[in-house]
N, C-alpha and C. Protein backbone atom coordinates (compact mmCIF):
# COMPACT_ATOMS: atom_id res chain seq x y z
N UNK A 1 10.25 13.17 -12.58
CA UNK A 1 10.09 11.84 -12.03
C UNK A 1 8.85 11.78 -11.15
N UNK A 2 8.00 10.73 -10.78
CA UNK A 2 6.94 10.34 -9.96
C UNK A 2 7.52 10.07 -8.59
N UNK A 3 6.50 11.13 -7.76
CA UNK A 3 7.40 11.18 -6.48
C UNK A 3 6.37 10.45 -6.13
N UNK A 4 6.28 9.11 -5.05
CA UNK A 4 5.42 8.81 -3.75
C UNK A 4 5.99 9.17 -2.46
N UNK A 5 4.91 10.02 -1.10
CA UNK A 5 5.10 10.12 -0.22
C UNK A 5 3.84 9.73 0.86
N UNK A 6 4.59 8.75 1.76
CA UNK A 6 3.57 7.87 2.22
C UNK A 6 3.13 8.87 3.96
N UNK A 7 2.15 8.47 4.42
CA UNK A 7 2.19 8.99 5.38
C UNK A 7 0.93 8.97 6.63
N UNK A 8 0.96 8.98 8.02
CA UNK A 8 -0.41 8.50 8.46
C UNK A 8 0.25 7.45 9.58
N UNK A 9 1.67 6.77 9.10
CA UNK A 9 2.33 6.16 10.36
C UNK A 9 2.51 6.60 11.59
N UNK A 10 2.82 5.56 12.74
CA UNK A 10 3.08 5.48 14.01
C UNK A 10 2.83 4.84 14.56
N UNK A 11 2.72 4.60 16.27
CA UNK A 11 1.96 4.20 17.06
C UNK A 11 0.98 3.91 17.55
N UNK A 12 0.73 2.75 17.43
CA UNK A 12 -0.51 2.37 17.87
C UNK A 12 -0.95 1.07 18.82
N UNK A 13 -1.93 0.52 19.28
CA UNK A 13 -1.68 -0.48 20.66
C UNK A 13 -2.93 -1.48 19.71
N UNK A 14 -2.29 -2.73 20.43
CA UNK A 14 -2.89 -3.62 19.26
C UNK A 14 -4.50 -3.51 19.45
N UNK A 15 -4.99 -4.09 18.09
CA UNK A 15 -6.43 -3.68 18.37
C UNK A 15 -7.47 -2.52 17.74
N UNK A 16 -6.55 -1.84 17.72
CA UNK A 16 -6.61 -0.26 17.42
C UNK A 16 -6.62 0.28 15.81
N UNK A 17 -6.51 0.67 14.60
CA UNK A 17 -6.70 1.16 13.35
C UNK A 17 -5.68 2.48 13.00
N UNK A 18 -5.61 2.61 12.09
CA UNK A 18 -4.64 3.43 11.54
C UNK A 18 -4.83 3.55 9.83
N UNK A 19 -4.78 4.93 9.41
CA UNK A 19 -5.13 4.88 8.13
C UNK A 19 -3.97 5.56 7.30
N UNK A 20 -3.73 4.81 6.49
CA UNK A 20 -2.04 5.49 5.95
C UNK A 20 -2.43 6.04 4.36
N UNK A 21 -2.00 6.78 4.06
CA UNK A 21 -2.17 8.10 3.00
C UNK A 21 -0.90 7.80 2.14
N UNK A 22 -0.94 8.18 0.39
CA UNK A 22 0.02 8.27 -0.14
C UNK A 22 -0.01 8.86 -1.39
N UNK A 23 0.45 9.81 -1.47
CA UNK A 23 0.27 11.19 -1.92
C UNK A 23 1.13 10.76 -3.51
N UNK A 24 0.73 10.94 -4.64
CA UNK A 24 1.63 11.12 -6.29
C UNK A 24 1.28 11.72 -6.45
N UNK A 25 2.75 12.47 -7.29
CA UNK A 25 2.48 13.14 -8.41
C UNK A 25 3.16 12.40 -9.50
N UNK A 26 3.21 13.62 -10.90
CA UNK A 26 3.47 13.01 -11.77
C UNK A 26 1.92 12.42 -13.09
N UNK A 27 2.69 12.20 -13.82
CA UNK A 27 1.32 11.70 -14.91
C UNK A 27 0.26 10.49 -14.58
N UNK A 28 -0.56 10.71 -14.55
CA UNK A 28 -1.32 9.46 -14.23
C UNK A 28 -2.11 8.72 -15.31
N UNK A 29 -1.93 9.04 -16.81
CA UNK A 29 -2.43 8.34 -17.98
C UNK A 29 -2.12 7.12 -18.20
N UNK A 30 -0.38 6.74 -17.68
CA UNK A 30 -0.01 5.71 -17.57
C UNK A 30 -0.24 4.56 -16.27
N UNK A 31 -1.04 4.65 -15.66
CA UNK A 31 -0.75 4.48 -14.41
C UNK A 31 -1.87 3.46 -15.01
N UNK A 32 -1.43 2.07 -14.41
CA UNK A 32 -2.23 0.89 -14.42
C UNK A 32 -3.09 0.81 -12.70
N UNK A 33 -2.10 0.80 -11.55
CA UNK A 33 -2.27 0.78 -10.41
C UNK A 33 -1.09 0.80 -9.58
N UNK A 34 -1.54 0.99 -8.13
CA UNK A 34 -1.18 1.22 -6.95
C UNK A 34 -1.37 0.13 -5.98
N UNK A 35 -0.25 0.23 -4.96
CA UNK A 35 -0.10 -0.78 -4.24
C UNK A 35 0.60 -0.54 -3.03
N UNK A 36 0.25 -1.55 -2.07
CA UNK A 36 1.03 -1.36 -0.40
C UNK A 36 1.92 -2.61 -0.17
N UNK A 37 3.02 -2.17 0.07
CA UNK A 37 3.94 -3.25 0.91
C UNK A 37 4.43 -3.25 1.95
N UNK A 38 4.93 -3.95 2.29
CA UNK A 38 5.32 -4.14 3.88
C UNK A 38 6.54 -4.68 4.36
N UNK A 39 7.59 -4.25 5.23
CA UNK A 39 8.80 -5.24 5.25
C UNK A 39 9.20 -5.10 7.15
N UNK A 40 9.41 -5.85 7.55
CA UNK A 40 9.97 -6.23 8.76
C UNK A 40 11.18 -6.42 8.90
N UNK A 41 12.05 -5.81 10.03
CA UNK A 41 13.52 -6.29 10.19
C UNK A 41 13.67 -7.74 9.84
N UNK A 42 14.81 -8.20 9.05
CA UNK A 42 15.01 -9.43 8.68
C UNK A 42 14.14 -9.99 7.42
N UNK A 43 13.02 -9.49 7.18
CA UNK A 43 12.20 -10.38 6.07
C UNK A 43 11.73 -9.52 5.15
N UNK A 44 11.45 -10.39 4.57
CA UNK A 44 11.34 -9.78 2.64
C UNK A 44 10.25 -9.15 2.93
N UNK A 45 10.61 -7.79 1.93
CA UNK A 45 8.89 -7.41 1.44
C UNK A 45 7.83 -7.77 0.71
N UNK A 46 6.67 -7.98 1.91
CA UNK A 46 5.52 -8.69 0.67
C UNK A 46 4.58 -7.48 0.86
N UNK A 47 3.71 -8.07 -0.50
CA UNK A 47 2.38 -7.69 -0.10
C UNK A 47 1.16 -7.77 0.21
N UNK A 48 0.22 -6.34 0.19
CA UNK A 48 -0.36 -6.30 1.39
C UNK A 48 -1.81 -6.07 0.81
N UNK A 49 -1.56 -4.89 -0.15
CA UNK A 49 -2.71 -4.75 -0.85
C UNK A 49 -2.78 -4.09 -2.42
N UNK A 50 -3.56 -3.86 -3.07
CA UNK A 50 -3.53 -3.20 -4.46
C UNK A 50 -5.00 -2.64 -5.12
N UNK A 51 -4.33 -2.13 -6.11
CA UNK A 51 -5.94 -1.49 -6.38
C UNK A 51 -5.34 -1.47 -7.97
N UNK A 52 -6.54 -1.36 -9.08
CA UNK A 52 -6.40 -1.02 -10.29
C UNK A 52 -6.66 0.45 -10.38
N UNK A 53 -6.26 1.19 -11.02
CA UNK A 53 -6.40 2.57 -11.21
C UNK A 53 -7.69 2.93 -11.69
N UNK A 54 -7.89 1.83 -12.62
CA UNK A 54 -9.15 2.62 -13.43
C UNK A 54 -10.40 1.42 -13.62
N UNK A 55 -10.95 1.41 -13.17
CA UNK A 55 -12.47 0.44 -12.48
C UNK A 55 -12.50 -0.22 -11.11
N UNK A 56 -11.15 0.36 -10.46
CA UNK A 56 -10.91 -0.10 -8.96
C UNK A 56 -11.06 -1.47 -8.49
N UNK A 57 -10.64 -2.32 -9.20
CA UNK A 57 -10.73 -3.87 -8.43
C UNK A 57 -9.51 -3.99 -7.44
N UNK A 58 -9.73 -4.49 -6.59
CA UNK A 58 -8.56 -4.44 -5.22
C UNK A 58 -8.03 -6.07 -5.11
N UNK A 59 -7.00 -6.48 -4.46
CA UNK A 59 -6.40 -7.35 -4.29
C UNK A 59 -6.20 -7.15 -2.94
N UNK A 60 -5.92 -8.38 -2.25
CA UNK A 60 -5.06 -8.22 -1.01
C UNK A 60 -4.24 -9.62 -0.52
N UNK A 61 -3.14 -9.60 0.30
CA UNK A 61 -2.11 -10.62 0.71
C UNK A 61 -3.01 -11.32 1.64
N UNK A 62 -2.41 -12.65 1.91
CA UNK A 62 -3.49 -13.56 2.56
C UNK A 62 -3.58 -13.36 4.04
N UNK A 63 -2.46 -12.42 4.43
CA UNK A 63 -2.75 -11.93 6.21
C UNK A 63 -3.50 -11.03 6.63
N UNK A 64 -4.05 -10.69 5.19
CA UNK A 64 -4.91 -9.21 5.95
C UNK A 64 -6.19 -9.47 6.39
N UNK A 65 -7.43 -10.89 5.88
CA UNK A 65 -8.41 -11.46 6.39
C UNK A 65 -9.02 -10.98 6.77
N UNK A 66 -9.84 -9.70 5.87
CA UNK A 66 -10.47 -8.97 5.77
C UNK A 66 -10.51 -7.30 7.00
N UNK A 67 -9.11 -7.22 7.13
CA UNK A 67 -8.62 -6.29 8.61
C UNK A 67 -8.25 -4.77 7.97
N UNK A 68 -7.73 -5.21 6.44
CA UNK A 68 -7.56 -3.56 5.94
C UNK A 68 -8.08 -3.46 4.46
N UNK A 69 -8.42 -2.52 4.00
CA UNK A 69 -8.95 -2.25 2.98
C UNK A 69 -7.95 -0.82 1.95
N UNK A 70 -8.07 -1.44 0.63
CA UNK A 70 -7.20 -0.30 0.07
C UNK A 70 -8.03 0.65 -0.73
N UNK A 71 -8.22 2.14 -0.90
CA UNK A 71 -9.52 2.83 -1.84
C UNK A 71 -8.24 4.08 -2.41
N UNK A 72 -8.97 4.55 -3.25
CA UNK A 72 -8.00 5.61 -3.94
C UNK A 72 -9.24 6.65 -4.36
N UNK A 73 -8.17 7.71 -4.56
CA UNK A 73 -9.33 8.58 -5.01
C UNK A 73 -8.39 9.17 -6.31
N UNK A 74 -9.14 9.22 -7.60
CA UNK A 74 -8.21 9.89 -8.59
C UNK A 74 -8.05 10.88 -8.95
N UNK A 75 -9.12 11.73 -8.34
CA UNK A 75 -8.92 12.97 -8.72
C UNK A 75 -7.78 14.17 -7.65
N UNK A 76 -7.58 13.24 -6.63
CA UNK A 76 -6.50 13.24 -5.50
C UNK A 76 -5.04 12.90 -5.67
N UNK A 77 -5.08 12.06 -6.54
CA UNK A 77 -3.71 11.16 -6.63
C UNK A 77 -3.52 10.72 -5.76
N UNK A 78 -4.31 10.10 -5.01
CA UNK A 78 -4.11 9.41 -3.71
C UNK A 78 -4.64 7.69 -3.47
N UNK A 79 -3.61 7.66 -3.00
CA UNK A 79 -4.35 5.70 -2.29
C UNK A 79 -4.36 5.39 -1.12
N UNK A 80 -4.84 5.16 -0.29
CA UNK A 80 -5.33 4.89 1.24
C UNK A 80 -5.33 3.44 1.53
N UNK A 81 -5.00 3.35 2.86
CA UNK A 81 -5.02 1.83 3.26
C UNK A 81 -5.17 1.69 4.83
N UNK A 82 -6.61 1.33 4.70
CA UNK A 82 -7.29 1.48 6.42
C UNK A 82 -6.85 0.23 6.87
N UNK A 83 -6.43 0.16 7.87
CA UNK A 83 -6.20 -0.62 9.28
C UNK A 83 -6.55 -0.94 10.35
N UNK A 84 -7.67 -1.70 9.67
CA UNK A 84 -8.20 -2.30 11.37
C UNK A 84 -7.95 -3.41 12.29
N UNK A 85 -8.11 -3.81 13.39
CA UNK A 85 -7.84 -4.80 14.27
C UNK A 85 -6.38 -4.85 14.03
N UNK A 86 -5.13 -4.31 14.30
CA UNK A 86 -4.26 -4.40 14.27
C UNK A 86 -3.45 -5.25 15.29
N UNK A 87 -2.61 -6.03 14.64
CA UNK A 87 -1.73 -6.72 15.58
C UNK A 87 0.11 -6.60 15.53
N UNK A 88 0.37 -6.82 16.55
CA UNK A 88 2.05 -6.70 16.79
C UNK A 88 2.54 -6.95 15.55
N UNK A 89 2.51 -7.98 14.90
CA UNK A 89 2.73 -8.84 13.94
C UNK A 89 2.66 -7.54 12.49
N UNK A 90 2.24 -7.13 12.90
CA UNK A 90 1.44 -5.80 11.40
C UNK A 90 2.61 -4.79 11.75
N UNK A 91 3.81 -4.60 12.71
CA UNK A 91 4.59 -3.75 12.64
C UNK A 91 5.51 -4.21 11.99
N UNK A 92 5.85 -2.87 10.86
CA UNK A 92 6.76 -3.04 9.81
C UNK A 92 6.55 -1.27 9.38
N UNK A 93 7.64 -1.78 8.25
CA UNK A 93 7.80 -0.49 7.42
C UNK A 93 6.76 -0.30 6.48
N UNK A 94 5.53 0.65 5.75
CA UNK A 94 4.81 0.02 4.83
C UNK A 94 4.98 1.38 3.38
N UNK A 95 5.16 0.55 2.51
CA UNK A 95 5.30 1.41 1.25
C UNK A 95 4.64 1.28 0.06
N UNK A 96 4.29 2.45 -0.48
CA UNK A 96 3.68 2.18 -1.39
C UNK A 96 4.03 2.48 -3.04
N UNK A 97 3.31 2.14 -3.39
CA UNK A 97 3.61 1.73 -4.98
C UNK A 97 3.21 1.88 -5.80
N UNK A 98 3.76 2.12 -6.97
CA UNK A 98 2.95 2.69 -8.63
C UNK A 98 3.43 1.87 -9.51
N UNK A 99 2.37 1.46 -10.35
CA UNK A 99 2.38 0.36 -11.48
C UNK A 99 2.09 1.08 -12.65
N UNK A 100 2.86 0.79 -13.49
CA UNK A 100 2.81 1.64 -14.89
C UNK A 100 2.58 0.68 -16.04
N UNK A 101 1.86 1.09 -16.97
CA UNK A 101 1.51 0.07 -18.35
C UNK A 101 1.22 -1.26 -17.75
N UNK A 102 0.66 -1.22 -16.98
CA UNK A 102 0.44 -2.66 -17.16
C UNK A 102 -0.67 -3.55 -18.07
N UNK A 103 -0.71 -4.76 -18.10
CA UNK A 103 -1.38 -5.20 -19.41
C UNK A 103 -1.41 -6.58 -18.93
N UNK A 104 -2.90 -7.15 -19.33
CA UNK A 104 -2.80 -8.40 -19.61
C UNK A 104 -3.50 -8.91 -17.95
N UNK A 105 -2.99 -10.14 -17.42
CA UNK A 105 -3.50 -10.78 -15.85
C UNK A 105 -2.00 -10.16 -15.61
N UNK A 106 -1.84 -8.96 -14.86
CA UNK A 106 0.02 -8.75 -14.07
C UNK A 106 -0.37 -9.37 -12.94
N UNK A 107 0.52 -9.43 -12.35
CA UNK A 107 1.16 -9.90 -10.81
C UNK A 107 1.04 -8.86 -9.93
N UNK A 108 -0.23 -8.63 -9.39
CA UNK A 108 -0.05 -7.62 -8.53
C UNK A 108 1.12 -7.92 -6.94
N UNK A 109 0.92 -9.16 -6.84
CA UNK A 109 1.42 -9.09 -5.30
C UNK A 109 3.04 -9.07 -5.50
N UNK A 110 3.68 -9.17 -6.69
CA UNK A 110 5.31 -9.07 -7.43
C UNK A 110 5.81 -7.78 -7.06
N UNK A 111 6.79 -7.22 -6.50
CA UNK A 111 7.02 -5.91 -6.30
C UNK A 111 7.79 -5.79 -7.65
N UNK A 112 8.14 -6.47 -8.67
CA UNK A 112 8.91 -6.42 -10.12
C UNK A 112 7.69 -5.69 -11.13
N UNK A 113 6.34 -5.87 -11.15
CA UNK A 113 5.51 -4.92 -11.62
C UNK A 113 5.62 -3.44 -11.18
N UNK A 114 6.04 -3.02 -10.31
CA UNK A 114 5.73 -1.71 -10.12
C UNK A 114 7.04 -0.89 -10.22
N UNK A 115 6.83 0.26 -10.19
CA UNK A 115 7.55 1.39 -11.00
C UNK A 115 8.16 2.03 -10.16
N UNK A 116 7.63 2.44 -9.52
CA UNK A 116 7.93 3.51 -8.33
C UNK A 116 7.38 2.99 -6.98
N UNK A 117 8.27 3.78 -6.23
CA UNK A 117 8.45 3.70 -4.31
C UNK A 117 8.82 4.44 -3.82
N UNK A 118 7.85 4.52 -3.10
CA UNK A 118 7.61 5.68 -1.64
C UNK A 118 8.93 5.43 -1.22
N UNK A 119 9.10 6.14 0.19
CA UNK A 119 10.08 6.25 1.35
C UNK A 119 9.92 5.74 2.49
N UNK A 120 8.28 5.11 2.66
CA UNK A 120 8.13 3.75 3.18
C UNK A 120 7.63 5.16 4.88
N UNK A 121 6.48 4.35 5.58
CA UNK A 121 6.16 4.85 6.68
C UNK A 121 6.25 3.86 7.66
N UNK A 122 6.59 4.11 8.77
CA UNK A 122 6.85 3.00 10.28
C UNK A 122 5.56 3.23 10.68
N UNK A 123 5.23 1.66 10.62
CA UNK A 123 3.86 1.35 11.84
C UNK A 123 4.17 0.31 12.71
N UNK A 124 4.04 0.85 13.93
CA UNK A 124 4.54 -0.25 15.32
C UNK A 124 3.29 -0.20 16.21
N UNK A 125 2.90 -1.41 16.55
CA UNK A 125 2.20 -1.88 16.63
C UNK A 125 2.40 -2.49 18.25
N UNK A 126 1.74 -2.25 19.42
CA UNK A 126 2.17 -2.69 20.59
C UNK A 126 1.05 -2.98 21.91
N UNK A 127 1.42 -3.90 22.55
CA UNK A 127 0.19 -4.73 23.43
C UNK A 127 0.17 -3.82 24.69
């Protein structure tokens, strides 16, 4: 099975950056793309950001306003998601994600496209 393990969370004071790491294994022939989500006590998980696996076009959710950026490296199996200007509001759980076969215009910001999920890392965020 395709394990994700996310990691790079914690504490931080608003303002401040944080860069979160997320480690696959597993086959990557299938792998369309990767993705970050986010969930807060009480509210749904959305998302945050995405990347295509293979010519790297990125996506992102409309709160991030140009504050984090998502890059991958493939020969790593890795996807990254920098955090800058952080605010209270940005504390949540954040997890990430693997998209398999995908085809066609998908839905990146749908968590129903993707395949697999991390174990999700805590970022708290404080004034």
């Amino acid at each position: 099975q395709v394990q994700l393990v996310e990691s790079g969370g914690g504490l931080v004071q608003a303002g401040g950056s944080m860069r979160l790491s997320c480690a696959a294994s597993g086959r990557t022939f299938s792998r369309y793309g990767m993705g970050w989500f986010r969930q807060a006590p009480g509210k749904e998980r959305e998302f945050v950001a995405a990347i295509r696996w293979s010519g790297g076009s990125s996506f992102y959710g409309d709160f991030v306003k140009g504050r984090f950026t998502i890059s991958r490296d493939n020969a790593k199996n890795t996807v990254y998601l920098q955090m800058n200007g952080l605010k209270s509001e940005d504390t949540a759980v954040y997890y990430c994600a693997d998209m398999r076969n995908g085809r066609g215009s998908v839905r990146v910001g749908s968590m129903d496209e993707y395949d697999y999920w991390g174990q999700g890392t805590q970022v708290t965020v404080s004034s």
